[in-house]
N, C-alpha and C. Protein backbone atom coordinates (compact mmCIF):
# COMPACT_ATOMS: atom_id res chain seq x y z
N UNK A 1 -4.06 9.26 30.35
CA UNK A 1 -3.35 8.84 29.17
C UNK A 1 -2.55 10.03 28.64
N UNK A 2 -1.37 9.83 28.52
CA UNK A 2 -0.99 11.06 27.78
C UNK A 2 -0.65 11.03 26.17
N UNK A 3 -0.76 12.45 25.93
CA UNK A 3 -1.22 12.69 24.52
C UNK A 3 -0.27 11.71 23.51
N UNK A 4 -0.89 11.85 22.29
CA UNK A 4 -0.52 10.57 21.40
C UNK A 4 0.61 11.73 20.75
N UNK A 5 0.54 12.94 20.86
CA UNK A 5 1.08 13.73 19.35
C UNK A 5 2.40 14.54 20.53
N UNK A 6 3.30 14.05 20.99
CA UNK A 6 4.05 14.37 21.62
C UNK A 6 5.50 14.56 20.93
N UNK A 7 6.21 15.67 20.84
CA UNK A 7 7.48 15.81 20.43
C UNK A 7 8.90 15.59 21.32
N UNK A 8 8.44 14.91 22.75
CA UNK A 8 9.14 14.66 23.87
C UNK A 8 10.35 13.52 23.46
N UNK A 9 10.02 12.17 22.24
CA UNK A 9 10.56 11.52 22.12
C UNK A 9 11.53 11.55 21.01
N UNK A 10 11.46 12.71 20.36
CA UNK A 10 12.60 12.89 18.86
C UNK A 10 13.92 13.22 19.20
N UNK A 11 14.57 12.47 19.16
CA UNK A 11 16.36 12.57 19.33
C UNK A 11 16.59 13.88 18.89
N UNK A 12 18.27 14.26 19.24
CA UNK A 12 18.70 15.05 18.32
C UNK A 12 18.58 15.14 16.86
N UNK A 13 18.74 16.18 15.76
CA UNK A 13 18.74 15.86 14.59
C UNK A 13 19.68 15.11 14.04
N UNK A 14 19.82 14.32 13.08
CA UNK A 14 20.77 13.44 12.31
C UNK A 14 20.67 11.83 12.83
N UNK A 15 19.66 12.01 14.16
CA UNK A 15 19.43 10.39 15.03
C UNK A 15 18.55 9.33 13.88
N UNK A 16 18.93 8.78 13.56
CA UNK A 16 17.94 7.31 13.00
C UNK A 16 16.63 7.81 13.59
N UNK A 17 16.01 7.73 12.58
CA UNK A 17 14.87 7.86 12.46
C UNK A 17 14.02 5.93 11.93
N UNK A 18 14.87 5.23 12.00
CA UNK A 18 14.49 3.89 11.20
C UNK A 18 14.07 3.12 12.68
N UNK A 19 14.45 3.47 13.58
CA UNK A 19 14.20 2.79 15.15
C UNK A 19 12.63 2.86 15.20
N UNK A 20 12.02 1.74 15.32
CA UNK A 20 10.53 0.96 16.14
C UNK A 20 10.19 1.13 17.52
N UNK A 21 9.78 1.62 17.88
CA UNK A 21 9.68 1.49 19.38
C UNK A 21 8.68 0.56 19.67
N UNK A 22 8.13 -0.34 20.21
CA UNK A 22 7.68 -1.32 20.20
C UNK A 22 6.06 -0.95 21.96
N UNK A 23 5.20 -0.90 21.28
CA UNK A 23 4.13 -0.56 22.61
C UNK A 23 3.02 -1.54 22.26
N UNK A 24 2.62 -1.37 23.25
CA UNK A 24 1.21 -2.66 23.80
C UNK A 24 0.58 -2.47 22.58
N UNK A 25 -0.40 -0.97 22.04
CA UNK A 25 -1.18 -0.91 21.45
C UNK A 25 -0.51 -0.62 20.26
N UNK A 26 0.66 -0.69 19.46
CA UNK A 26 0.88 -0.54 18.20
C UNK A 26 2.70 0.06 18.59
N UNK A 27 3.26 0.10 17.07
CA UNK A 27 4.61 0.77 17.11
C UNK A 27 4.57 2.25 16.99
N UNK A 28 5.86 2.67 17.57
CA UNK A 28 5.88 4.14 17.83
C UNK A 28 6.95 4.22 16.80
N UNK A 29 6.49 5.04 15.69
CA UNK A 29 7.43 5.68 14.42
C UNK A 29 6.90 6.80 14.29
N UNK A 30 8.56 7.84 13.17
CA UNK A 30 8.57 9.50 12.82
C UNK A 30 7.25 9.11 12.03
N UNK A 31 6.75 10.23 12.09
CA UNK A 31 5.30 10.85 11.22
C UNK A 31 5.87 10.61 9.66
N UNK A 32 6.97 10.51 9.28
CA UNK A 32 7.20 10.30 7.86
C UNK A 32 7.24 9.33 7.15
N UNK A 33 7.69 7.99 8.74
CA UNK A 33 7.11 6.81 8.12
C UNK A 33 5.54 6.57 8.08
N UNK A 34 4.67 6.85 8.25
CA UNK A 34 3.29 6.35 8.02
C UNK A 34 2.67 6.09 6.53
N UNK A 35 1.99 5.69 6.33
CA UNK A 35 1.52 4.94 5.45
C UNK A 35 -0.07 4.84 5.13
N UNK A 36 -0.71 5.43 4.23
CA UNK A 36 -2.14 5.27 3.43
C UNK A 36 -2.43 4.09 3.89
N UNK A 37 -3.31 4.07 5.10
CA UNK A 37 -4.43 2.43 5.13
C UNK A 37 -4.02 2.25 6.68
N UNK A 38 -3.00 2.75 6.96
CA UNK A 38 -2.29 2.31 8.67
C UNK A 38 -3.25 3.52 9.28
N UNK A 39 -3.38 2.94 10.81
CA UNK A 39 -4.17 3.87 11.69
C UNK A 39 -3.26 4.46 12.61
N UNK A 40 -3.50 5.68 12.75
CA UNK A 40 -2.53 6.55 13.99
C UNK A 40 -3.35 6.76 15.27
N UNK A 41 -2.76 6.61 16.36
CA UNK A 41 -3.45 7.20 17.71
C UNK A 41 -3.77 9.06 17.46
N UNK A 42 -4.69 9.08 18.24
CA UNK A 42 -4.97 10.59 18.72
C UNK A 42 -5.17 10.50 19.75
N UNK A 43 -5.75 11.34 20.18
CA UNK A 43 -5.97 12.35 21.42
C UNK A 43 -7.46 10.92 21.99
N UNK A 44 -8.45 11.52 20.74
CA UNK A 44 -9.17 10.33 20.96
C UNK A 44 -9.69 9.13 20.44
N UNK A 45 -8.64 8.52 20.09
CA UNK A 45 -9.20 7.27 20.00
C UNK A 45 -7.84 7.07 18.52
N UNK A 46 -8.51 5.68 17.94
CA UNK A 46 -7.64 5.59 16.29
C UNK A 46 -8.28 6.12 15.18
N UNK A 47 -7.20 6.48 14.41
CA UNK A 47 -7.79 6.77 12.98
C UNK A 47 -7.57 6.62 11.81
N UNK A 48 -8.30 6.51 10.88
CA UNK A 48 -7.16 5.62 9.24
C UNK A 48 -6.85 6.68 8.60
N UNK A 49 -5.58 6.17 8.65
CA UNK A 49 -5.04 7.70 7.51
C UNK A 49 -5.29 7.61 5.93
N UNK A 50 -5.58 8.34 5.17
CA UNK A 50 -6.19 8.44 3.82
C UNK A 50 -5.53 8.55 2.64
N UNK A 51 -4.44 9.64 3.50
CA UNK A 51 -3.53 10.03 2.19
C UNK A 51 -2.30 10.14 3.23
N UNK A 52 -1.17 10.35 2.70
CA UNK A 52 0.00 11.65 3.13
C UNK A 52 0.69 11.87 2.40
N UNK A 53 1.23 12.73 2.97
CA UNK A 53 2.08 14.01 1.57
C UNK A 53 2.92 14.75 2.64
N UNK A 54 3.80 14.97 1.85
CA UNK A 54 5.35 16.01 2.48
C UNK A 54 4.59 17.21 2.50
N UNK A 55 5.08 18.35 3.14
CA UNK A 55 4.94 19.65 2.47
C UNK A 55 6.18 20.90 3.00
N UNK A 56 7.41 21.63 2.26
CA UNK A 56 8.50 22.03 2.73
C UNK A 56 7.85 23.04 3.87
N UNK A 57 8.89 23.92 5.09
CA UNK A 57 8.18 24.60 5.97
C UNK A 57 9.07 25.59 5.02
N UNK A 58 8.28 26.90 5.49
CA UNK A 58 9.04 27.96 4.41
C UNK A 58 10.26 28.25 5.33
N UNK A 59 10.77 28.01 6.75
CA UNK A 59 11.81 27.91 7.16
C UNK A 59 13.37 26.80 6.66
N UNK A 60 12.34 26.09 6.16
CA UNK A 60 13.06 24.93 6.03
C UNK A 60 12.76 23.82 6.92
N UNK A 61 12.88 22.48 6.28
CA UNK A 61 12.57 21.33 7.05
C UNK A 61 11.09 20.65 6.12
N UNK A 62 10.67 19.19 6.38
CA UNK A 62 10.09 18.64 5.74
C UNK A 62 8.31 18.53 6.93
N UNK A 63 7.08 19.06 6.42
CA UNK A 63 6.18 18.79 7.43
C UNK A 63 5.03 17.27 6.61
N UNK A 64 4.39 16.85 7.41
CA UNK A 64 3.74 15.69 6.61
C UNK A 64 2.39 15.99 7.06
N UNK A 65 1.68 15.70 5.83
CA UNK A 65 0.52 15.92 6.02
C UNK A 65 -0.50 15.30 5.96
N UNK A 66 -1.17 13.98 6.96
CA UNK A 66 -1.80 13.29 7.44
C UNK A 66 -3.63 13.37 7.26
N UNK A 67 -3.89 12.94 6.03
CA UNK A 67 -5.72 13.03 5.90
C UNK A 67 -6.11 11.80 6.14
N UNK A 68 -6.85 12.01 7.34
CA UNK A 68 -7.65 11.08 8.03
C UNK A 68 -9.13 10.97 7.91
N UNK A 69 -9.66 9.74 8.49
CA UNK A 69 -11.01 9.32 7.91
C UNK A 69 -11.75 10.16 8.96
N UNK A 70 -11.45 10.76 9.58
CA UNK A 70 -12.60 12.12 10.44
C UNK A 70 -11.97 13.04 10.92
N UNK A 71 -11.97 14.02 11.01
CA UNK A 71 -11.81 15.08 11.28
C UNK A 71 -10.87 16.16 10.76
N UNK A 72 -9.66 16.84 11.37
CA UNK A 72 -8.92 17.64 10.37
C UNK A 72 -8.11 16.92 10.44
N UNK A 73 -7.24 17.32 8.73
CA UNK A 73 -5.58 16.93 8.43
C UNK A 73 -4.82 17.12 9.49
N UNK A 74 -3.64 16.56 9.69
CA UNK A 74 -3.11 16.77 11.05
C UNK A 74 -1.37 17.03 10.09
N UNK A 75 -0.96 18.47 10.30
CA UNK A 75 0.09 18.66 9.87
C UNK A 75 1.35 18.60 10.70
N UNK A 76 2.37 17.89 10.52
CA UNK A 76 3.16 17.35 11.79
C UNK A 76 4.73 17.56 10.69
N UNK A 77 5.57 18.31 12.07
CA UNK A 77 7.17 18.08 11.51
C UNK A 77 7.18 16.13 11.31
N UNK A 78 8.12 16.28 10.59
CA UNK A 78 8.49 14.95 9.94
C UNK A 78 8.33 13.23 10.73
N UNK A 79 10.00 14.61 11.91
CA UNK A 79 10.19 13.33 13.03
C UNK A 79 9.24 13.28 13.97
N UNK A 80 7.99 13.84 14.06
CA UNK A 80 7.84 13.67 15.33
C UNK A 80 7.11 12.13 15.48
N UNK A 81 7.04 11.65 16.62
CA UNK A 81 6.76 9.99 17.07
C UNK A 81 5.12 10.12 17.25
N UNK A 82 4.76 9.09 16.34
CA UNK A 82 3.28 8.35 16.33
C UNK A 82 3.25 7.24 16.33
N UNK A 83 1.95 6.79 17.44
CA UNK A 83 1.56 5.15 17.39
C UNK A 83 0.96 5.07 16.23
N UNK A 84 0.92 4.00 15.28
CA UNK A 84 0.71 3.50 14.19
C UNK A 84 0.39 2.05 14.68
N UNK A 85 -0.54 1.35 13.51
CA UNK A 85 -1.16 0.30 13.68
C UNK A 85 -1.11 0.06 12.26
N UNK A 86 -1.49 -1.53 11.52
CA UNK A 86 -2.26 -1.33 10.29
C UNK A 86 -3.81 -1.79 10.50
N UNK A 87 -4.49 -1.23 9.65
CA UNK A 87 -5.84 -1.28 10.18
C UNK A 87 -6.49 -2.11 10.71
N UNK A 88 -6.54 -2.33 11.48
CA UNK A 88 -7.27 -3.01 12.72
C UNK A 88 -6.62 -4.79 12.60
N UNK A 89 -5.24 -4.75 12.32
CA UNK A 89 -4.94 -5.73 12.57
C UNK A 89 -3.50 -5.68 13.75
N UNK A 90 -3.89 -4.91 14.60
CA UNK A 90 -2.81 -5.16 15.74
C UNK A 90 -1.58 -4.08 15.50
N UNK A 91 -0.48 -4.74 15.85
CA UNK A 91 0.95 -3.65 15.73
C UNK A 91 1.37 -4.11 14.55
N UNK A 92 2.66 -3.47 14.32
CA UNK A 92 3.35 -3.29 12.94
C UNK A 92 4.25 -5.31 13.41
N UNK A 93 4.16 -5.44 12.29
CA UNK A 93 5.63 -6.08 12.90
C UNK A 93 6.85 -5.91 12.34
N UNK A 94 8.13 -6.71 13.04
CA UNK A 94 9.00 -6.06 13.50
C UNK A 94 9.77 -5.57 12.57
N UNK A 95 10.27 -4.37 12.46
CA UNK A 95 11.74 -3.94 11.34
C UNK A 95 12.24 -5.48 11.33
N UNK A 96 12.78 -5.69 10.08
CA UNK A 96 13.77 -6.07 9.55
C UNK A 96 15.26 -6.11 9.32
């Protein structure tokens, strides 16, 4: 399986970030869309996210900061692509 927390799929900068990618086990969206109560893939297994919050990089740029129901916060640039679910009811459905 390869890893859930991959930066392989983020366009150039200025690309739509509003695009769904659509997978078996849930939708693939930027880390900035996620959402308090939706579950993200990891490494192993799913997990419910708790909170999130922006936080600036002192370079510049926006990082998000992902508290989950076990283990550590998972601090992630903005765009990068996560499977998301809402809790244990299947995939997102579809953009609008």
């Amino acid at each position: 399986m390869p890893p859930a927390l991959t930066a392989a799929a983020v366009g150039p900068a200025g690309q739509s970030s509003e695009a769904v990618a659509r997978r078996r086990d849930g939708a693939e969206v930027a880390a900035v869309t996620v959402r308090a109560g939706q579950c993200v893939r990891v490494r192993d297994g799913w997990r419910s996210v708790r909170a999130v919050r922006g936080e600036p990089y002192a370079s510049g740029g926006l990082a998000v900061v992902l508290t989950l129901d076990e283990g550590p916060a998972l601090r992630l640039p903005a765009a990068t692509p996560l499977t998301v679910r809402d809790d244990g009811n299947g995939p997102l459905p579809s953009p609008s």
